[in-house]
Protein backbone atom coordinates (compact mmCIF):
# COMPACT_ATOMS: atom_id res chain seq x y z
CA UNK A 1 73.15 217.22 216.73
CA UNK A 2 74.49 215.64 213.70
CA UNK A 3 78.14 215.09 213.23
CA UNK A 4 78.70 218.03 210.69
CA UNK A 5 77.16 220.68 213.34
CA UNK A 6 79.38 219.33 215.91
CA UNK A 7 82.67 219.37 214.14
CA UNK A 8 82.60 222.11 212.06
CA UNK A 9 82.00 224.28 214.95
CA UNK A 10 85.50 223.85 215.91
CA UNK A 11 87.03 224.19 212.60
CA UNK A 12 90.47 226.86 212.72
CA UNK A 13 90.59 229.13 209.45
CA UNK A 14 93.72 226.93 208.75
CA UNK A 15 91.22 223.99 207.74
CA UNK A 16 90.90 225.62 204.29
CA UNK A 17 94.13 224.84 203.03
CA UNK A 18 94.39 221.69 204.38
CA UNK A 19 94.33 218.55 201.81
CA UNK A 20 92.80 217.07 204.27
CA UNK A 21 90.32 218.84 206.53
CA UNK A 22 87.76 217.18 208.43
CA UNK A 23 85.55 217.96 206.39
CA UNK A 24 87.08 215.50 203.74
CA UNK A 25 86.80 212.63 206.56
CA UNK A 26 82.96 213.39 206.45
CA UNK A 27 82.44 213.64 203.69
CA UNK A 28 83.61 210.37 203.28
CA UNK A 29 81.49 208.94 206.44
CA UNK A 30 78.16 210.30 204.81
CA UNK A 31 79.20 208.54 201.27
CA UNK A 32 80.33 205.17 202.69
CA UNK A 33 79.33 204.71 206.59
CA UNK A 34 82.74 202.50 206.65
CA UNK A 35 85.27 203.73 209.55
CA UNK A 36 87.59 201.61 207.64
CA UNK A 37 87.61 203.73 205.08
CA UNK A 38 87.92 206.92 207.31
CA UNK A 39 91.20 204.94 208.72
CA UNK A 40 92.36 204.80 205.26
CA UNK A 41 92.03 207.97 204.45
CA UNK A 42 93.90 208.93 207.74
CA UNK A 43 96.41 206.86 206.79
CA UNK A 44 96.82 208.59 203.40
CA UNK A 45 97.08 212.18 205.91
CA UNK A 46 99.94 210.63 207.96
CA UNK A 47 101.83 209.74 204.64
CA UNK A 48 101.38 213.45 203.50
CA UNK A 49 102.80 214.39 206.66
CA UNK A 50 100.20 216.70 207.53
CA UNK A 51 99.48 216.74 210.90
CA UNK A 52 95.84 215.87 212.72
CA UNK A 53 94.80 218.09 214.99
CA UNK A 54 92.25 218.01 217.67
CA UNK A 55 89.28 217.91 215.32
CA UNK A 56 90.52 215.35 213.41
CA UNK A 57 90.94 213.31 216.12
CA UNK A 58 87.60 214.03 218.13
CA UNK A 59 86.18 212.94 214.75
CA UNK A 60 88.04 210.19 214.55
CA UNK A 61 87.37 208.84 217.85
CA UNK A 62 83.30 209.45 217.15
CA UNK A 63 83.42 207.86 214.18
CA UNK A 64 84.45 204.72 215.55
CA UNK A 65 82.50 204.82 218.30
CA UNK A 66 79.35 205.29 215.81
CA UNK A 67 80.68 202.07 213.90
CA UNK A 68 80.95 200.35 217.12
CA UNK A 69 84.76 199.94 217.13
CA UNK A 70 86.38 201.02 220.14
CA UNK A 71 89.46 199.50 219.29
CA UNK A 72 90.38 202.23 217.46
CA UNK A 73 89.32 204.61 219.34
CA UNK A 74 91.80 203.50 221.63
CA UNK A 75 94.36 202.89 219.06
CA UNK A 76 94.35 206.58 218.70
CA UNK A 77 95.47 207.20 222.57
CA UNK A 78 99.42 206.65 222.28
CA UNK A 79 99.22 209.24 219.02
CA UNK A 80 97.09 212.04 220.98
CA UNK A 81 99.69 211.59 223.59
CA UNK A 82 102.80 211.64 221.70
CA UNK A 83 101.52 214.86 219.49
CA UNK A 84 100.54 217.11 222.89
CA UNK A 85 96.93 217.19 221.53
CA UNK A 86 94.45 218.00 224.03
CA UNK A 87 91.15 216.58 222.92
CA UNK A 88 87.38 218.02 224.46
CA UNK A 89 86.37 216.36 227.74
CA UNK A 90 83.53 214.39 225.86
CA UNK A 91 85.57 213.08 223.97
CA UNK A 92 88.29 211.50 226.58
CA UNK A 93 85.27 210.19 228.56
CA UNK A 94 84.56 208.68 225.29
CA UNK A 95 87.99 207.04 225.48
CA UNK A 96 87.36 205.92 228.51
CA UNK A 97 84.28 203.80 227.47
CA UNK A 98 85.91 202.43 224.68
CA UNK A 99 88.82 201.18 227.18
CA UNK A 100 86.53 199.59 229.38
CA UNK A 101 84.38 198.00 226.37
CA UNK A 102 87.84 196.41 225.11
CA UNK A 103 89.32 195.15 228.78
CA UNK A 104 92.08 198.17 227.99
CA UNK A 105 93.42 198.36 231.32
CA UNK A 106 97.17 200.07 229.90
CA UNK A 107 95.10 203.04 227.86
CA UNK A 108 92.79 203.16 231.06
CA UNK A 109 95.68 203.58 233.40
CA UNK A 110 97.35 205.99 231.36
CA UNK A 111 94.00 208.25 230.65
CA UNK A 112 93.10 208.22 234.44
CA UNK A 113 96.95 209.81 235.43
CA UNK A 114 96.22 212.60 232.90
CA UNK A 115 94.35 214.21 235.85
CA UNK A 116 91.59 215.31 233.49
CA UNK A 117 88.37 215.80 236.03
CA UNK A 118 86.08 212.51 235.55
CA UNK A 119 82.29 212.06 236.98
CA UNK A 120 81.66 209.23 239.01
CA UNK A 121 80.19 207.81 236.08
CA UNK A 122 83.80 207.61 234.84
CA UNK A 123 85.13 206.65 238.18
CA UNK A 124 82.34 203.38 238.20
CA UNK A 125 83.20 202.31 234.40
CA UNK A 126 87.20 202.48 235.18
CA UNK A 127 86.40 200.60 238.15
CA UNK A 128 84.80 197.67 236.12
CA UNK A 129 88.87 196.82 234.50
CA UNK A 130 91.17 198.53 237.16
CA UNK A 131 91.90 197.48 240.55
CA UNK A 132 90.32 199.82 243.47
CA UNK A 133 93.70 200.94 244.28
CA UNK A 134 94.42 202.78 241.28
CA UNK A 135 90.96 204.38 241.70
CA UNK A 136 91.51 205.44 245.00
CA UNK A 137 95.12 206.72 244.26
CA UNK A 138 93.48 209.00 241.34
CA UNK A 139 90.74 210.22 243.70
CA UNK A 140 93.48 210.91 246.34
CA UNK A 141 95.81 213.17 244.14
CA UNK A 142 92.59 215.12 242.33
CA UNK A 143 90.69 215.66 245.68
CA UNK A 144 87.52 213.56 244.70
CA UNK A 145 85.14 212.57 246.59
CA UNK A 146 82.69 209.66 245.24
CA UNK A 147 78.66 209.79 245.44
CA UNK A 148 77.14 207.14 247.30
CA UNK A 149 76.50 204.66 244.52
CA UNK A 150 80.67 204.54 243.76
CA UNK A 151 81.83 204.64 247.24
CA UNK A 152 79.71 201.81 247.60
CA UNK A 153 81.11 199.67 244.96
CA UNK A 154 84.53 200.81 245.86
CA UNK A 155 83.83 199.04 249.79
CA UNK A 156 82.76 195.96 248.00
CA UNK A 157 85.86 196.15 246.06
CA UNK A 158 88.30 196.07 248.75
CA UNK A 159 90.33 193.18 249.83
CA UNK A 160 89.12 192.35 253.39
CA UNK A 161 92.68 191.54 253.53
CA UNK A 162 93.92 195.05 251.93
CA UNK A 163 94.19 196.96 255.36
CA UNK A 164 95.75 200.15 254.57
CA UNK A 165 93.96 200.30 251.18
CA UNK A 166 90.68 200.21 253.47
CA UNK A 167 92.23 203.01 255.95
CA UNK A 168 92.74 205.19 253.12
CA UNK A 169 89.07 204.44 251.07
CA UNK A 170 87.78 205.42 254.34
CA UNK A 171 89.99 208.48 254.80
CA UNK A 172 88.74 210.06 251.36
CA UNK A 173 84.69 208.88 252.25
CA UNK A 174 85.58 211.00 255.90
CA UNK A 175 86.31 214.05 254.27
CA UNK A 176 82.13 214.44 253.29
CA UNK A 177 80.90 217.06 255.62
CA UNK A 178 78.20 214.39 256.56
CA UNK A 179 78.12 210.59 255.27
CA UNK A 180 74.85 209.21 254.79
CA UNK A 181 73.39 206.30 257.06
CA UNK A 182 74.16 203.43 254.12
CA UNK A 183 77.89 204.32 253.51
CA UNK A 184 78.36 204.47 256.78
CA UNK A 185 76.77 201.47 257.92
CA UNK A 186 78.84 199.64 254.86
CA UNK A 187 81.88 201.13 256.50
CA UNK A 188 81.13 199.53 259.44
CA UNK A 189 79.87 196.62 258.31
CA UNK A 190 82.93 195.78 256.16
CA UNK A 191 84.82 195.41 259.58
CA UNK A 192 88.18 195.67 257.65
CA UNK A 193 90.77 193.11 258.73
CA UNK A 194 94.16 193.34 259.88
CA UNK A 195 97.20 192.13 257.47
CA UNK A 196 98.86 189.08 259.15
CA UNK A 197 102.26 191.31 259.72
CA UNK A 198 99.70 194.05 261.32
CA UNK A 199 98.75 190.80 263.66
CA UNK A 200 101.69 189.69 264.85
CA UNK A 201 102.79 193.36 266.10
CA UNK A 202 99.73 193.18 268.20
């Protein structure tokens, strides 16, 4: 659905008497395509003092992606954070794909301990600019379990080296009530390696 049907939806009756509603910021997308423009104009809203609230921002964040600039989509993280805002889940996975489109590894870090609950979709894209380990320690504390296709990738990812990083990948793939023949055979397959210091106790 077009932008309009989508944001307008979750307009508050307090949008009326903004001076600058989101409405404005389309307004100005329809007459001008130009996300600079929109940033402007946001700019202008900041000045005012008038503060954006979730639509603004979900707009905001669309918008660039639409003008294929995920920089500032990004640049918009450390203000959603500061201001308490809690944007839709579409629109944080959005985040997320604009992080791993700019190599954002600090906003990617920073989304994925927000705890929000993330797809394996998510999980593979994250994976693409973050070590395993952080991956693994976010699918630890939220209780996820990856599909196939991520567990997979997250095996190839590992450090033969990493011991206890392997131990616990495998700990988290265990907890399936029944692990198909390929991850299993990968588990096995990997034959993880000792760490030297494991080695010499031996």
């Amino acid at each position: 659905p077009p932008l309009e049907t989508k944001h307008r939806a979750t307009h508050n009756r307090g949008c009326s008497q903004m001076q600058f509603p989101p409405d404005r910021f389309l307004h100005l997308w329809n007459q001008t395509k130009d996300v600079s423009s929109i940033f402007n104009l946001y700019d202008q809203m900041k000045e005012s003092h008038e503060e954006p609230n979730e639509t603004h921002f979900s707009l905001l964040i669309s918008l660039s992606n639409k003008a294929n600039q995920p920089v500032r989509s990004t640049s918009l993280w450390k203000e959603i954070k500061e201001k308490g805002v809690q944007v839709p889940n579409n629109i944080f996975w959005s985040l997320i794909n604009a992080c791993t489109r700019t190599n954002n590894h600090q906003v990617a870090s920073e989304l994925l301990k927000e705890g929000r609950p993330l797809d394996s979709v998510a999980y593979t894209q994250l994976l693409k600019i973050m070590p395993p380990e952080e991956i693994i320690a976010a699918m630890e504390k939220d209780k996820v379990i990856p599909d196939k296709p991520l567990a997979l990738l997250l095996i190839r990812s590992c450090n033969r080296e990493d011991r206890q990083l392997a131990l616990r990948l495998e700990a988290i793939l265990r907890k399936k009530t029944h692990l198909d023949v390929v991850t299993s055979s990968a588990l096995r397959s990997r034959q993880w390696k000792k760490t030297k210091s494991s080695q010499t106790n031996h």
